[in-house]
C-alpha atoms as a PDB file:
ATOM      1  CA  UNK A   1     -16.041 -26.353 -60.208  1.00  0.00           C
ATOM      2  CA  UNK A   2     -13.575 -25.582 -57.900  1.00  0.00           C
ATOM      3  CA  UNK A   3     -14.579 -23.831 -54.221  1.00  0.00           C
ATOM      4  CA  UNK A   4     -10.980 -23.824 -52.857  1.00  0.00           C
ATOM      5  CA  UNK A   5      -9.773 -20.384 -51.763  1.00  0.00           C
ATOM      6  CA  UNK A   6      -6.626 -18.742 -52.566  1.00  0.00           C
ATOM      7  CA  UNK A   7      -4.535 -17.013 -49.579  1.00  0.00           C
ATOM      8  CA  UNK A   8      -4.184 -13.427 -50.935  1.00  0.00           C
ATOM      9  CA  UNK A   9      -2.324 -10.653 -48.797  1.00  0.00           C
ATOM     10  CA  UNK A  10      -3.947  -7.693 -47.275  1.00  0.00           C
ATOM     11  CA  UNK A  11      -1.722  -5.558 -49.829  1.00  0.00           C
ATOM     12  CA  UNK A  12      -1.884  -8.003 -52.383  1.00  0.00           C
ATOM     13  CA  UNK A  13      -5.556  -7.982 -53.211  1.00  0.00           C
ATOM     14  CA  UNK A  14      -6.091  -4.365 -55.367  1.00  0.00           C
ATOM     15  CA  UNK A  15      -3.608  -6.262 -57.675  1.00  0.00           C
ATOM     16  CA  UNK A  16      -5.283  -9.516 -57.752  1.00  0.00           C
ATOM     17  CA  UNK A  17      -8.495  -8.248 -58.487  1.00  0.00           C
ATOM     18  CA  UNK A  18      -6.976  -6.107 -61.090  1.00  0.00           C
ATOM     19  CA  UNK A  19      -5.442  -9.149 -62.724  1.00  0.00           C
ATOM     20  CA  UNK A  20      -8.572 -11.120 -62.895  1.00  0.00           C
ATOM     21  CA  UNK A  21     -10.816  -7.859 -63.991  1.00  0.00           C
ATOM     22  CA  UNK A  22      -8.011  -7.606 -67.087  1.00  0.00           C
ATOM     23  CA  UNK A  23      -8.682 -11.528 -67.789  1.00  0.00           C
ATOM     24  CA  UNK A  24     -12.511 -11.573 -68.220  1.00  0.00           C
ATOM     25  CA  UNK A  25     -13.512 -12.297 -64.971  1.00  0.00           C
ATOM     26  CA  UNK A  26     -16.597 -10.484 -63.070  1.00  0.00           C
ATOM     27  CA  UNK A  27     -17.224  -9.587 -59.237  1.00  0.00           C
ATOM     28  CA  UNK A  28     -19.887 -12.467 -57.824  1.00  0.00           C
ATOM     29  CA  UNK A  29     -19.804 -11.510 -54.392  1.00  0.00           C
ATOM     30  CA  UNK A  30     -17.140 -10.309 -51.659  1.00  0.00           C
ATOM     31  CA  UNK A  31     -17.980 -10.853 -47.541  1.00  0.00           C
ATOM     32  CA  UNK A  32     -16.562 -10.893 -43.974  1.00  0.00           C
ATOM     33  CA  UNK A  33     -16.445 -13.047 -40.928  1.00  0.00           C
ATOM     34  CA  UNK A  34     -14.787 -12.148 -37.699  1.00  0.00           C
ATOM     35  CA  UNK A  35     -12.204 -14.309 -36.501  1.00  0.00           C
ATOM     36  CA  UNK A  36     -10.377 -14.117 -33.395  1.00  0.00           C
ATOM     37  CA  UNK A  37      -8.083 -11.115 -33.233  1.00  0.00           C
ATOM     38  CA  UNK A  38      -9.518  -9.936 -36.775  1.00  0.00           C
ATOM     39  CA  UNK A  39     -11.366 -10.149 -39.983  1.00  0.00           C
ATOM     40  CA  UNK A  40     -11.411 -12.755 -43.022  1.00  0.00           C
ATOM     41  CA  UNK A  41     -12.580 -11.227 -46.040  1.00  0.00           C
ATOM     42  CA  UNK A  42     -13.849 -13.514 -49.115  1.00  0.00           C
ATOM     43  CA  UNK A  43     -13.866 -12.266 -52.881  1.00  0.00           C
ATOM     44  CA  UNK A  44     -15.194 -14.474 -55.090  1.00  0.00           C
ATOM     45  CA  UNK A  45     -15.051 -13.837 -59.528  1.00  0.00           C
ATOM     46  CA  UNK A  46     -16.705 -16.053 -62.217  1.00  0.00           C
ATOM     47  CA  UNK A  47     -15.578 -16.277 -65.968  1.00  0.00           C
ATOM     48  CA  UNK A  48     -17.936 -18.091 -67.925  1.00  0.00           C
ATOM     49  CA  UNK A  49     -18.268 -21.475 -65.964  1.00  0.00           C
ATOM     50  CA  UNK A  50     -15.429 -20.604 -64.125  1.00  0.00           C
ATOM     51  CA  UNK A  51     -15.057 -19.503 -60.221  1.00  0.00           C
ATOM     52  CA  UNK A  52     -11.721 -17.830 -59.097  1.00  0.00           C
ATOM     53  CA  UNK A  53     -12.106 -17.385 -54.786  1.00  0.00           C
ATOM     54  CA  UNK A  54      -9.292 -15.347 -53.131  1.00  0.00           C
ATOM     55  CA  UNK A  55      -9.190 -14.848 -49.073  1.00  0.00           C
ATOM     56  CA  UNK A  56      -7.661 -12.148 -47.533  1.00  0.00           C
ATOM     57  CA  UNK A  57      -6.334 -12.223 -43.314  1.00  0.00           C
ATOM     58  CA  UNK A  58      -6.658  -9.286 -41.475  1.00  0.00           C
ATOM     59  CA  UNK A  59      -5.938  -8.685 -38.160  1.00  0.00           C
ATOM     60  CA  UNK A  60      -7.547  -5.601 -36.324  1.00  0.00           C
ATOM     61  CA  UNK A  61      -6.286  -2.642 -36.833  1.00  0.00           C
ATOM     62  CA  UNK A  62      -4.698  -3.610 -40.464  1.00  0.00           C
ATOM     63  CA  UNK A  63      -6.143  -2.284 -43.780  1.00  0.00           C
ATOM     64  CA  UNK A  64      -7.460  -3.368 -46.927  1.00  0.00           C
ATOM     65  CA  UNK A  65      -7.961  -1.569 -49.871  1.00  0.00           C
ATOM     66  CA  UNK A  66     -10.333  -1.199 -51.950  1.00  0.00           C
ATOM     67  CA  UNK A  67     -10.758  -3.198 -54.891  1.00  0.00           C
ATOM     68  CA  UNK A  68     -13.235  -0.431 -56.617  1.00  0.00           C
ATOM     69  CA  UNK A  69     -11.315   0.241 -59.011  1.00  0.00           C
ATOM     70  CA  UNK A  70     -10.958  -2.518 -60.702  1.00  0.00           C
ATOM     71  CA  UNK A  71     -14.553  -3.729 -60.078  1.00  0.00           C
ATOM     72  CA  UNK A  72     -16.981  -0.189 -59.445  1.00  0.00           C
ATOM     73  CA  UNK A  73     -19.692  -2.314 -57.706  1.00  0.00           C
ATOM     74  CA  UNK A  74     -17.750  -3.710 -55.250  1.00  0.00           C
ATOM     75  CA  UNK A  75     -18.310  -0.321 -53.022  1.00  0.00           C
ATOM     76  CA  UNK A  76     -21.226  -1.300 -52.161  1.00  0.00           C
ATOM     77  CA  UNK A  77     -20.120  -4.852 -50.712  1.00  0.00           C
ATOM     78  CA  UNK A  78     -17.261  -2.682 -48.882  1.00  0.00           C
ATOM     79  CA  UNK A  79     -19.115  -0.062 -47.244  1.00  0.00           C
ATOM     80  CA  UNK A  80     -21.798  -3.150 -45.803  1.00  0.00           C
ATOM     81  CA  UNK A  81     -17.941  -4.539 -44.440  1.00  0.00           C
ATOM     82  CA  UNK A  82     -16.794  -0.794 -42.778  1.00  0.00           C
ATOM     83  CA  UNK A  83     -20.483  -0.719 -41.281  1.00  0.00           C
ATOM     84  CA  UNK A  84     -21.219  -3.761 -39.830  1.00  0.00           C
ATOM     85  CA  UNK A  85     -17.742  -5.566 -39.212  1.00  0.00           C
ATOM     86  CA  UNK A  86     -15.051  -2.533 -38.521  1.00  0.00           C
ATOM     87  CA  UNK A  87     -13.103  -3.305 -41.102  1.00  0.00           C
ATOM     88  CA  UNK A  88     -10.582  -1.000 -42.151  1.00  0.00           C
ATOM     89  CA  UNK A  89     -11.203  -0.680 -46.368  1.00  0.00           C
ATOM     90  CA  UNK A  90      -9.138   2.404 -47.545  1.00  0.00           C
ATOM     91  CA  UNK A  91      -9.982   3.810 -51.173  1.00  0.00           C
ATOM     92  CA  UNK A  92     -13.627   3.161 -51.519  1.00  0.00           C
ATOM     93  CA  UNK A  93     -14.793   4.922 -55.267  1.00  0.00           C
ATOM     94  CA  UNK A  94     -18.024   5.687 -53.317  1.00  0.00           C
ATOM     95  CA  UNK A  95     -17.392   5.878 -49.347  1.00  0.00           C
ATOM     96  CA  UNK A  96     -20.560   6.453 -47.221  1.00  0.00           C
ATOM     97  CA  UNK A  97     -17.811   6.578 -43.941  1.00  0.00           C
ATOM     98  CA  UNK A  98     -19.983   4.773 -41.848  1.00  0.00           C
ATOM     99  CA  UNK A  99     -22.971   5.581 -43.288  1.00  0.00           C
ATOM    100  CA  UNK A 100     -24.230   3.025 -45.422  1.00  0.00           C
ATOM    101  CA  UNK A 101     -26.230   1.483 -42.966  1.00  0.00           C
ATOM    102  CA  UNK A 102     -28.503   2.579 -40.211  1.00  0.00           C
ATOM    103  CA  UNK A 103     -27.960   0.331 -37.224  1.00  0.00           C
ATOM    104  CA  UNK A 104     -28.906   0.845 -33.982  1.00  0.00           C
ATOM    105  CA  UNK A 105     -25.731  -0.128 -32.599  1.00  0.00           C
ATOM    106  CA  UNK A 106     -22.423   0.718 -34.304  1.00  0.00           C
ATOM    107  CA  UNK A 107     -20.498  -2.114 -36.310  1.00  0.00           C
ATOM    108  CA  UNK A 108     -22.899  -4.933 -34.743  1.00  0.00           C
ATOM    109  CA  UNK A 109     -20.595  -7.474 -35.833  1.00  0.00           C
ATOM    110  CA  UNK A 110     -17.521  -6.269 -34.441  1.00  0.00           C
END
């Protein structure tokens, strides 16, 4: 099985994901970590026995969008990324802005 991670750009990934979703593959799981100066955002898709992982670079104050369309479900694993990290998702099919989540302190992970 391979666990390497393809390089994806920020305005690269709707497509991507759109690409795999016409190809068979599913949504597994999609997460952030904060890196210095920004965000790096991991998607990973299964087909079968197969696992497809793509990694998106963000700094700050760039934006991502959503890959919702493509894969309905993934709103929820984008608003948990808008609440607790800051990042910047644009197109959400279901957007709680900022909602989501009830924290007592506003994107903790920022």
């Amino acid at each position: 099985m391979n666990m390497d991670f393809t390089n994806v750009a920020p305005e690269s990934i709707l497509d991507e994901a759109h690409k795999l979703k016409f190809a068979g593959y599913h949504l597994m799981q999609q997460c952030a970590t904060r890196i210095p100066d920004g965000y790096e955002l991991l998607y990973t898709f299964g087909k079968d026995y197969e696992v497809k992982q793509l990694k998106v670079t963000l700094s700050e104050d760039q934006e991502v969008s959503s890959i919702s369309s493509a894969f309905p479900c993934a709103f929820i694993h984008e608003n948990e990324m808008h609440d607790l990290f800051g990042v910047n998702i644009k197109m959400i099919n279901l957007d709680f802005e900022g909602k989501f989540y009830r924290t007592a302190i506003e994107t903790p992970f920022k």
